[in-house]
C-alpha atoms as a PDB file:
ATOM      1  CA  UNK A   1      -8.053  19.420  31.236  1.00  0.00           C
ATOM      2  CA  UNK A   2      -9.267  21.727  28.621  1.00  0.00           C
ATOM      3  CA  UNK A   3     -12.938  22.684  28.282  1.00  0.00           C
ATOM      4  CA  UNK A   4     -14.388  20.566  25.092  1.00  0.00           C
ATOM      5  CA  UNK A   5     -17.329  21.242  23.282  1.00  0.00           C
ATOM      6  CA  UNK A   6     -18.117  20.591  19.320  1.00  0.00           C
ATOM      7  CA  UNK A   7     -20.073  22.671  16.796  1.00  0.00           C
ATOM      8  CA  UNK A   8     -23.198  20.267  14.996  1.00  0.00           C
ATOM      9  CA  UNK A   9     -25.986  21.150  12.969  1.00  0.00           C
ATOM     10  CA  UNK A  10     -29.605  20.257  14.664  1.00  0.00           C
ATOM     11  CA  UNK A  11     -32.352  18.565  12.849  1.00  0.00           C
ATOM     12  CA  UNK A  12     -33.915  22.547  12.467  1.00  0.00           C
ATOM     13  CA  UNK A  13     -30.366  23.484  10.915  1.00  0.00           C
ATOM     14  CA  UNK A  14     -30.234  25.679  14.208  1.00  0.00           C
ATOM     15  CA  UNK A  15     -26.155  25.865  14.884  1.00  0.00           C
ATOM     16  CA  UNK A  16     -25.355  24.714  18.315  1.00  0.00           C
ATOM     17  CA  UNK A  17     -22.679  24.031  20.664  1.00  0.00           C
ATOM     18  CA  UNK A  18     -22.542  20.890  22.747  1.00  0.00           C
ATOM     19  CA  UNK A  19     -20.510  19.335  25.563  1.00  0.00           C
ATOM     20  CA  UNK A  20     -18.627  16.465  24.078  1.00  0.00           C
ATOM     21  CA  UNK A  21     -19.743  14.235  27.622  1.00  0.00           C
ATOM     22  CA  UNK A  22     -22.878  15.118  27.684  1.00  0.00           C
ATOM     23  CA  UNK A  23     -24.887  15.901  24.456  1.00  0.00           C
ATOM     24  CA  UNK A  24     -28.662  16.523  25.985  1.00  0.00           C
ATOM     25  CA  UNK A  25     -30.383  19.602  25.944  1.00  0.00           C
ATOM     26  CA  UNK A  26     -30.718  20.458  29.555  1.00  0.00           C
ATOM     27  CA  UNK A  27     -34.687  21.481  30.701  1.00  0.00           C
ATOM     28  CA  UNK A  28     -35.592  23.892  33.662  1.00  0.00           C
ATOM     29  CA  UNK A  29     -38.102  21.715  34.607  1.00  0.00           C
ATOM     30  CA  UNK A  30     -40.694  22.560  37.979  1.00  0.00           C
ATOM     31  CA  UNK A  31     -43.063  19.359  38.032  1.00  0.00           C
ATOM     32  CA  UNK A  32     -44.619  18.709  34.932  1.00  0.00           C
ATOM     33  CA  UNK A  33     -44.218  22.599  33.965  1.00  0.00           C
ATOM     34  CA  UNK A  34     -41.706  24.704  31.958  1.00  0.00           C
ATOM     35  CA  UNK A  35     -40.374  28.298  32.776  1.00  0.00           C
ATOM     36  CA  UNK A  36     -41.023  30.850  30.769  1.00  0.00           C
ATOM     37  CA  UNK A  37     -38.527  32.894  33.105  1.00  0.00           C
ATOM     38  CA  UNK A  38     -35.429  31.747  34.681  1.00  0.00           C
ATOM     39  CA  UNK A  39     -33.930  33.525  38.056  1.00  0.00           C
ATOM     40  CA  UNK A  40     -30.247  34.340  37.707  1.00  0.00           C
ATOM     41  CA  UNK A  41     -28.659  35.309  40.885  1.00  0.00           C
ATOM     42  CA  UNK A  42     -24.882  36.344  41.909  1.00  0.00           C
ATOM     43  CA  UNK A  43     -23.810  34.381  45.237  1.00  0.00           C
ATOM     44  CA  UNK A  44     -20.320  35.072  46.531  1.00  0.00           C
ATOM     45  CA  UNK A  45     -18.494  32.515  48.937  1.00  0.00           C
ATOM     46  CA  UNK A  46     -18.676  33.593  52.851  1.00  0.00           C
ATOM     47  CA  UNK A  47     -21.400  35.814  52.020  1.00  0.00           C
ATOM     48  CA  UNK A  48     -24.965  35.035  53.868  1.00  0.00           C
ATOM     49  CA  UNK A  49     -26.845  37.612  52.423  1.00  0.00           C
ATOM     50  CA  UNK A  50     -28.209  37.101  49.052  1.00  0.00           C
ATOM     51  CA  UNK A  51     -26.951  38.876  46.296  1.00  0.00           C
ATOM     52  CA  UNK A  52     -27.910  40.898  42.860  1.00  0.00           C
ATOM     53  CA  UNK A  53     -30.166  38.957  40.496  1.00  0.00           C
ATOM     54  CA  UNK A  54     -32.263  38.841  37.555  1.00  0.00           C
ATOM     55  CA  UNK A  55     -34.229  37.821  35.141  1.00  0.00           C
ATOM     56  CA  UNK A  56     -34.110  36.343  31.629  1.00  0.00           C
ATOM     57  CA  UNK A  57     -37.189  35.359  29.703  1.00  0.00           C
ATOM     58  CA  UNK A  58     -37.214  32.719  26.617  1.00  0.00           C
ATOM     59  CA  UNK A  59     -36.089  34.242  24.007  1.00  0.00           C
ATOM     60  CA  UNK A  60     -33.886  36.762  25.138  1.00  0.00           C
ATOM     61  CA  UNK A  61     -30.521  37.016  27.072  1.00  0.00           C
ATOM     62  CA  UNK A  62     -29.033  38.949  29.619  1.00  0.00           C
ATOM     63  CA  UNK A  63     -25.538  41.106  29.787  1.00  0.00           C
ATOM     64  CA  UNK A  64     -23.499  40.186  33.277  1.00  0.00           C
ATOM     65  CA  UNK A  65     -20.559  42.500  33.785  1.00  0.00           C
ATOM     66  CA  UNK A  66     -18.928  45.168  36.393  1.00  0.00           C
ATOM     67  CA  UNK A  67     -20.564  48.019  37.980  1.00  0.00           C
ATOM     68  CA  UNK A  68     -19.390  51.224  36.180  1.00  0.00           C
ATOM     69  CA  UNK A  69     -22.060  53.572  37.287  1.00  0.00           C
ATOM     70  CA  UNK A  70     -22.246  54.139  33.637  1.00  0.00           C
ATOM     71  CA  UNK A  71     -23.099  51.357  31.532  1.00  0.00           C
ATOM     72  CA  UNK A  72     -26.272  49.737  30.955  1.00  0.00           C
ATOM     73  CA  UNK A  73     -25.918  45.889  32.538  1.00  0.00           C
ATOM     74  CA  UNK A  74     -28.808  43.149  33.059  1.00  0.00           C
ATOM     75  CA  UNK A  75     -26.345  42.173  36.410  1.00  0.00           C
ATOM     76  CA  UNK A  76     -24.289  44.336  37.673  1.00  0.00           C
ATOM     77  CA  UNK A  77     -21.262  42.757  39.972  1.00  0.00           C
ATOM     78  CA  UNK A  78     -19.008  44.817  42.523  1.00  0.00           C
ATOM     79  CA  UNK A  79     -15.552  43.814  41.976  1.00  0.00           C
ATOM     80  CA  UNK A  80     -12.582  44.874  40.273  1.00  0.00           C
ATOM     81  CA  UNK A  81     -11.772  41.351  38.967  1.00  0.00           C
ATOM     82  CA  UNK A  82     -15.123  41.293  36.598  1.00  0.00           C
ATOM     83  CA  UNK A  83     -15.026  42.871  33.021  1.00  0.00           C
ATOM     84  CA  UNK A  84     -17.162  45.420  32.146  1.00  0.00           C
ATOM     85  CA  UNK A  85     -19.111  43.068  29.574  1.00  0.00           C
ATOM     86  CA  UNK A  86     -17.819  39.415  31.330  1.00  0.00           C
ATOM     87  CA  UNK A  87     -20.219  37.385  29.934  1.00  0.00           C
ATOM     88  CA  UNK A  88     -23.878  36.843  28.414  1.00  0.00           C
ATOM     89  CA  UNK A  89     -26.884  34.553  29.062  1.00  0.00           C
ATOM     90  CA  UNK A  90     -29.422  33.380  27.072  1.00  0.00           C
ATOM     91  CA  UNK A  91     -32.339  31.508  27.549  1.00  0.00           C
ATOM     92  CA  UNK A  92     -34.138  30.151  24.280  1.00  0.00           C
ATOM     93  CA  UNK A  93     -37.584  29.449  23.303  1.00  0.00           C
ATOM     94  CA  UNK A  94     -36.576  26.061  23.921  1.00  0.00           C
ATOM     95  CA  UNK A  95     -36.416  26.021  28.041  1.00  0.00           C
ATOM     96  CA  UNK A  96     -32.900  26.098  27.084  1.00  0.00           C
ATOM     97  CA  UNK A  97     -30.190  28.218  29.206  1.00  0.00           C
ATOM     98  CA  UNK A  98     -26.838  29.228  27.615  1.00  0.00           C
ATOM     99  CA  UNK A  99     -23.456  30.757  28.646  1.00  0.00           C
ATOM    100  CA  UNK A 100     -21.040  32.854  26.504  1.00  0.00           C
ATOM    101  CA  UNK A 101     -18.170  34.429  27.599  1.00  0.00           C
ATOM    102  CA  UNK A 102     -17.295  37.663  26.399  1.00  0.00           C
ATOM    103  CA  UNK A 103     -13.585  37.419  25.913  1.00  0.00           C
ATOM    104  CA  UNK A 104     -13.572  38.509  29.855  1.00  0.00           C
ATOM    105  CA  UNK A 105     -10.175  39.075  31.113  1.00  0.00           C
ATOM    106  CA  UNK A 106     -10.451  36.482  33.990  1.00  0.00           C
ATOM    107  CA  UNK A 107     -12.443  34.052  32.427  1.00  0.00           C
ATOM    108  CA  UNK A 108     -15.879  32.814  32.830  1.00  0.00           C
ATOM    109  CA  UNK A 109     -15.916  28.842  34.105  1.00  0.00           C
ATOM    110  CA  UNK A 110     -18.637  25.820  33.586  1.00  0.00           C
ATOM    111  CA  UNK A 111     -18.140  23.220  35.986  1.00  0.00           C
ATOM    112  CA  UNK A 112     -14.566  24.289  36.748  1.00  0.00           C
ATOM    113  CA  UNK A 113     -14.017  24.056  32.913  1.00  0.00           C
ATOM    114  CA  UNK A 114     -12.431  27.580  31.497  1.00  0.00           C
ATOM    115  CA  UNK A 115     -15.050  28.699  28.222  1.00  0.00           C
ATOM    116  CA  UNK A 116     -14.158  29.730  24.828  1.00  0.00           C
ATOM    117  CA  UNK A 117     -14.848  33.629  24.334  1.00  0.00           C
ATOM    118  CA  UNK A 118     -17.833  33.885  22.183  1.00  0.00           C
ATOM    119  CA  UNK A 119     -19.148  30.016  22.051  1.00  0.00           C
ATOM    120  CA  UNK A 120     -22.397  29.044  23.698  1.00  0.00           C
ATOM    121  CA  UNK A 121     -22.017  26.433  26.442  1.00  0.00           C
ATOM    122  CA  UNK A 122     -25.834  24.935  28.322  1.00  0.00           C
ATOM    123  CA  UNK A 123     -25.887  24.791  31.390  1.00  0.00           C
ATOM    124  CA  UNK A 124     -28.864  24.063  34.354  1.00  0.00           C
ATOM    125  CA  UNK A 125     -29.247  24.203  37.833  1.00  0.00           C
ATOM    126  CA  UNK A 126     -27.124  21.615  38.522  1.00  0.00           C
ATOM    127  CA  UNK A 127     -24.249  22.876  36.769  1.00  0.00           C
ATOM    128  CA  UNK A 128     -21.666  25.262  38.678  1.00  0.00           C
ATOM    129  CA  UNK A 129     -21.365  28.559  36.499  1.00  0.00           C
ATOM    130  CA  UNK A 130     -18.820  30.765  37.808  1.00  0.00           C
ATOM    131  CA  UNK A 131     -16.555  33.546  36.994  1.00  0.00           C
ATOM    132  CA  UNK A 132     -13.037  35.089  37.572  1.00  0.00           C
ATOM    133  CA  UNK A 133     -11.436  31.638  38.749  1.00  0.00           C
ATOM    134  CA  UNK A 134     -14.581  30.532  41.010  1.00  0.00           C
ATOM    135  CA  UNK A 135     -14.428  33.612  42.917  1.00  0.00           C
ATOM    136  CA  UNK A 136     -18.111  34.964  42.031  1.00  0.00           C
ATOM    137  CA  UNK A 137     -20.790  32.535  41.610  1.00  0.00           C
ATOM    138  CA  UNK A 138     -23.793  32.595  39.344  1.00  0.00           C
ATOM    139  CA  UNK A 139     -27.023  30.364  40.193  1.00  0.00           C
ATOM    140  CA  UNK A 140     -30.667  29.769  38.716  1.00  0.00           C
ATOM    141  CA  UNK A 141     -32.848  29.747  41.529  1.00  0.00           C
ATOM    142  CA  UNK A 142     -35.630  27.439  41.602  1.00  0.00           C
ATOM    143  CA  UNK A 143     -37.944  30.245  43.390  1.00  0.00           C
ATOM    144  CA  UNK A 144     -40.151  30.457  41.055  1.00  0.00           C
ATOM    145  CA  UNK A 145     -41.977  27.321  42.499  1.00  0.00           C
ATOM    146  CA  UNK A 146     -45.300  25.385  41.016  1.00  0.00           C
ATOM    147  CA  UNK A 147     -47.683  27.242  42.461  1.00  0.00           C
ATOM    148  CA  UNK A 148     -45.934  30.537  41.184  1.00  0.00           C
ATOM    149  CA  UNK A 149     -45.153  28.860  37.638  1.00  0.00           C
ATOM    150  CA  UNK A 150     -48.876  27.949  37.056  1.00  0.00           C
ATOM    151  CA  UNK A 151     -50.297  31.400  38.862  1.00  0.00           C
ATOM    152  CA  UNK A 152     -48.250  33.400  35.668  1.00  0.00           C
ATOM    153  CA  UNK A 153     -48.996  31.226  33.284  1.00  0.00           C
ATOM    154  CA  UNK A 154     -52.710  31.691  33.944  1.00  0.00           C
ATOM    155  CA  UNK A 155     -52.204  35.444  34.268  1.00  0.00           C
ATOM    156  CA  UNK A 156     -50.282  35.098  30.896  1.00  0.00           C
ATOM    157  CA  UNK A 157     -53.238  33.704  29.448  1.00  0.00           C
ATOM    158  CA  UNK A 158     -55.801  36.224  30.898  1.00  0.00           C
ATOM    159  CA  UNK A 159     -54.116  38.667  28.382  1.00  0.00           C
ATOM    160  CA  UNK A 160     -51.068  40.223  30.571  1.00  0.00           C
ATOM    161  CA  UNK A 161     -48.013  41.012  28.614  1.00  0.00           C
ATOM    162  CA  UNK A 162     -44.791  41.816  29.609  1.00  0.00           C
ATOM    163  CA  UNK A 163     -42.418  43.413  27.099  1.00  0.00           C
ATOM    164  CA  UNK A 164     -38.897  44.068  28.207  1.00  0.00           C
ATOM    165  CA  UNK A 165     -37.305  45.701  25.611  1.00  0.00           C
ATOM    166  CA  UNK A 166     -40.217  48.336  25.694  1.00  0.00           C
ATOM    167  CA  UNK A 167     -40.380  48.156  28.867  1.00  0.00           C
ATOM    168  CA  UNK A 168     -44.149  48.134  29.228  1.00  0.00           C
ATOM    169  CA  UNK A 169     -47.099  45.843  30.372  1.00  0.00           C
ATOM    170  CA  UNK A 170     -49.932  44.840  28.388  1.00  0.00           C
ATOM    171  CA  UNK A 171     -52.801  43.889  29.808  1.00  0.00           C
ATOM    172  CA  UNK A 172     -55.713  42.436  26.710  1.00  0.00           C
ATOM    173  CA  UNK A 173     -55.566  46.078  24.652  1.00  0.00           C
ATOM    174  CA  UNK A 174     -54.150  48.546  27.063  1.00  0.00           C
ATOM    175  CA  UNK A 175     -50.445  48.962  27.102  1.00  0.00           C
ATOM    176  CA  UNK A 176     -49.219  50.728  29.975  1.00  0.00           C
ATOM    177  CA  UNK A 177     -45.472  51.810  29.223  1.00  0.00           C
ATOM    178  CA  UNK A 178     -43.384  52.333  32.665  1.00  0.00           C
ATOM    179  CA  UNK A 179     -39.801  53.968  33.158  1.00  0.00           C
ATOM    180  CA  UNK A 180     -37.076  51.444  34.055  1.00  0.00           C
ATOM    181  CA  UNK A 181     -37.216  51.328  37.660  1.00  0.00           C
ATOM    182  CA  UNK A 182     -41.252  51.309  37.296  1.00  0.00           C
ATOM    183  CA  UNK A 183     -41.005  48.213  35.034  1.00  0.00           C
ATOM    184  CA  UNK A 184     -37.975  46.491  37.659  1.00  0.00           C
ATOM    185  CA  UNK A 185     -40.350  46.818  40.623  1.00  0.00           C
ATOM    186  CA  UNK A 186     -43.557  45.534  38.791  1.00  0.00           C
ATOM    187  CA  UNK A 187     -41.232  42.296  37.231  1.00  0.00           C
ATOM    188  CA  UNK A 188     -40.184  41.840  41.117  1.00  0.00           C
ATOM    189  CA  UNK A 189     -43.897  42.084  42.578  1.00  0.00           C
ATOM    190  CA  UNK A 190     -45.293  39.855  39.300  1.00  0.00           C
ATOM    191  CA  UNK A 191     -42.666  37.209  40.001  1.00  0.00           C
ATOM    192  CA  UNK A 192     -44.392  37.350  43.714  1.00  0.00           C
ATOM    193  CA  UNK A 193     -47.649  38.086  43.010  1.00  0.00           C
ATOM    194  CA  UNK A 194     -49.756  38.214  46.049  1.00  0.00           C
ATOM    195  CA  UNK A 195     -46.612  37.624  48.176  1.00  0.00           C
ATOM    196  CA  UNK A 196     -45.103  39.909  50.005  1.00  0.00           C
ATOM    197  CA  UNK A 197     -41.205  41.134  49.400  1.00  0.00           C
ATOM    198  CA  UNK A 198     -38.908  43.048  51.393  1.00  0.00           C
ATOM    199  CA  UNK A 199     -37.796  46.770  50.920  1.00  0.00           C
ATOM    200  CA  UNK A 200     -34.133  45.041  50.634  1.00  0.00           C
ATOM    201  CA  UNK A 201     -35.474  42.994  47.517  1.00  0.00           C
ATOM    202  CA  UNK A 202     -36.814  45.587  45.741  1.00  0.00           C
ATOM    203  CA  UNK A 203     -33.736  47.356  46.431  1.00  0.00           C
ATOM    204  CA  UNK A 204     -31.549  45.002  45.133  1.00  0.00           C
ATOM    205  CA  UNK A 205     -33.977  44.556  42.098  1.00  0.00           C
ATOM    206  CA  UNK A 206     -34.337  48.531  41.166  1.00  0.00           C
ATOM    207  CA  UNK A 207     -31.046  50.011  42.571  1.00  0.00           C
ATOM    208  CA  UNK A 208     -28.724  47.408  42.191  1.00  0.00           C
ATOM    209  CA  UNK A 209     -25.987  50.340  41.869  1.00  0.00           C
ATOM    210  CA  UNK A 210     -26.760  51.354  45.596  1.00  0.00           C
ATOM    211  CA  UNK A 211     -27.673  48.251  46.815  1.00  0.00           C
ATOM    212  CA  UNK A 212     -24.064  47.773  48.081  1.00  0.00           C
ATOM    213  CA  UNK A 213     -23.317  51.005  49.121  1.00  0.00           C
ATOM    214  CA  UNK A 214     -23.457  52.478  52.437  1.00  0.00           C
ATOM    215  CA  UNK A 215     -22.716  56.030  51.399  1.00  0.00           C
ATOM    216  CA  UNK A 216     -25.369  56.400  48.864  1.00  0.00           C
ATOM    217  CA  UNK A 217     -28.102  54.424  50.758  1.00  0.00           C
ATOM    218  CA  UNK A 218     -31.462  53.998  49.165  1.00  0.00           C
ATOM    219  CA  UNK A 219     -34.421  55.698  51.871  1.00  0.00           C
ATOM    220  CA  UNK A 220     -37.947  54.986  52.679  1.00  0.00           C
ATOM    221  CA  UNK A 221     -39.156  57.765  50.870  1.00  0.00           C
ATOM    222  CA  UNK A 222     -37.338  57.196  47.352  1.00  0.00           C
ATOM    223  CA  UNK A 223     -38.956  53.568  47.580  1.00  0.00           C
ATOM    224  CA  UNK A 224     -42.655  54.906  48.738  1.00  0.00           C
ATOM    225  CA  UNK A 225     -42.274  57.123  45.894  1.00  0.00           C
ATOM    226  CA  UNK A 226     -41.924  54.656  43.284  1.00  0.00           C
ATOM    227  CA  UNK A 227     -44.432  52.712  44.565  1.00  0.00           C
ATOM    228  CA  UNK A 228     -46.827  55.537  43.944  1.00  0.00           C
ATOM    229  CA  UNK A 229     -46.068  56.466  40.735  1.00  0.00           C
ATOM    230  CA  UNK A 230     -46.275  52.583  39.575  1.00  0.00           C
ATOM    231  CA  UNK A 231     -49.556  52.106  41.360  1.00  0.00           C
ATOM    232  CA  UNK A 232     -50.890  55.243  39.414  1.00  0.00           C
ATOM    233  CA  UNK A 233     -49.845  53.724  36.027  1.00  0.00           C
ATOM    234  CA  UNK A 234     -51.036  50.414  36.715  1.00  0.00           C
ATOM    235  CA  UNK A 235     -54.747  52.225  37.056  1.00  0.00           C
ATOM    236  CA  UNK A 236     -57.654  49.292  37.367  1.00  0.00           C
ATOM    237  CA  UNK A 237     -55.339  46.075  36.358  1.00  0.00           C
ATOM    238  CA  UNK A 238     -53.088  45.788  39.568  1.00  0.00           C
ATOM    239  CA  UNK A 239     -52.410  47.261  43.023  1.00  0.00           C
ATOM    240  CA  UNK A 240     -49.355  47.535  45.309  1.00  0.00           C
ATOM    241  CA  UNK A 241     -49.620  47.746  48.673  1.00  0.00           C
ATOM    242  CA  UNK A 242     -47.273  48.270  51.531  1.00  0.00           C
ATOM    243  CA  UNK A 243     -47.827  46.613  55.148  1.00  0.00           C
ATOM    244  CA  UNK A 244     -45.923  47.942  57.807  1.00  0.00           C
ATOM    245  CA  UNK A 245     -43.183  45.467  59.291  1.00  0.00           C
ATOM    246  CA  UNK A 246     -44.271  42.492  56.667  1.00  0.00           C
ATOM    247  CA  UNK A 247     -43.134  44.372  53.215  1.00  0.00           C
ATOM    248  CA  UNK A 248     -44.944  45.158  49.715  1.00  0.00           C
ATOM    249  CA  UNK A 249     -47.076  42.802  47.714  1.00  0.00           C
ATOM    250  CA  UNK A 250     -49.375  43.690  44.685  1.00  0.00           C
ATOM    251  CA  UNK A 251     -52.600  42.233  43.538  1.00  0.00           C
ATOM    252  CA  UNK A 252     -53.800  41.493  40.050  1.00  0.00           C
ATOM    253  CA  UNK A 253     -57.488  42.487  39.356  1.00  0.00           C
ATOM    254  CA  UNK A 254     -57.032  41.013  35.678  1.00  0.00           C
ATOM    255  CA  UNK A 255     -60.515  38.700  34.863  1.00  0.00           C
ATOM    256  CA  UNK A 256     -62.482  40.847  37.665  1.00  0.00           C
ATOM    257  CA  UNK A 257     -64.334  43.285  35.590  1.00  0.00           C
ATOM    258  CA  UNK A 258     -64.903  41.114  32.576  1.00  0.00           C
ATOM    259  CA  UNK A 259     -61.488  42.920  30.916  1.00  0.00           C
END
């Protein structure tokens, strides 16, 4: 059975695609509460471990593709199978997720069904997204619980920022611009603020290159490193700290000084 889906005009004249079967917008929903950032995360069958993920805030989308060394990817993916560009994920301002295939050589599937290169299919967390045949998986991850949803809302409303495509964090007036693996490891600690994560997180979240590689492994010292040189730019507004044999959490000082 072939993959259906029709093109209609919304009541905002905003072009869509739907699923013939089922034509409701699907939510990311946690309790009463809307995401403003969705966790997309690569799971492979047989695998325990967890694998690469991401992030994709409303209003902008992420690139999923193979591991070049070379090319610029949201989520990068080990495997010979994948295209370099395999497919692309939005997320609108709408709590809406999307899923567009990039005219991939093996094929990007929603719930088994084989997509159209270049249409927009929803999708959710119940649906099964998966590429190459069923042979990688992608998931959204409901990690970002209630207690975590309403903790960055309310720092989101104290006046913190954070701006991907510049790759900076504003807190009220100051803007404190970061390099790319600087602005991956705050994203990682902000999604878990005043929780701790592992050295294996953060090195699946800022070396996602190395992450599966045992002959390039990532040390102790490259990941200390960072973490100084992030905890120097983030001045008064946050701290990072490490605790041996429990991991790295960070601590938002944001409303304590009257900022």
């Amino acid at each position: 059975m072939k993959w259906q889906a029709r093109k209609q005009w919304n009541k905002s004249d905003e072009f869509i695609s739907t699923r013939m079967k089922d034509r409701d917008r699907v939510t990311l929903k946690v309790g009463n509460n809307m995401r403003e950032t969705a966790k997309i995360v690569i799971r492979t069958p047989g695998q325990e471990s967890d694998g690469s993920f991401a992030y994709v805030s409303q209003g902008r989308s992420i690139t999923v593709g193979r591991y070049t060394g070379v090319s610029e990817l949201d989520l990068s993916i080990y495997n010979q199978m994948i295209s370099k560009r395999h497919c692309r994920i939005h997320y609108d301002t709408k709590e809406q997720l999307w899923i567009e295939d990039l005219d991939s050589k093996n094929g990007t599937e929603l719930n088994g069904q084989r997509l159209v290169p270049y249409e927009k299919y929803p999708f959710g967390e119940g649906d099964s997204l998966t590429l190459v045949n069923g042979l990688i998986h992608l998931r959204v991850e409901g990690d970002l619980g209630e207690t975590r949803e309403y903790r960055i809302s309310d720092l989101l409303g104290e006046g913190v920022r954070l701006q991907d495509h510049l790759q900076t964090v504003q807190v009220n007036e100051d803007e404190i611009p970061l390099s790319k693996k600087e602005y991956q490891l705050f994203k990682l600690l902000y999604s878990e603020l005043d929780h701790f994560v592992t050295r294996e997180q953060i090195i699946a979240q800022v070396w996602p290159e190395r992450s599966m590689l045992e002959s390039d492994p990532v040390g102790i010292d490259e990941i200390n490193s960072l973490i100084y040189r992030t905890n120097r730019k983030l001045g008064i507004h946050f701290t990072i700290k490490s605790v041996y044999k429990k991991g790295v959490y960070m601590k938002s000082h944001v409303g304590e000084t009257g900022e």
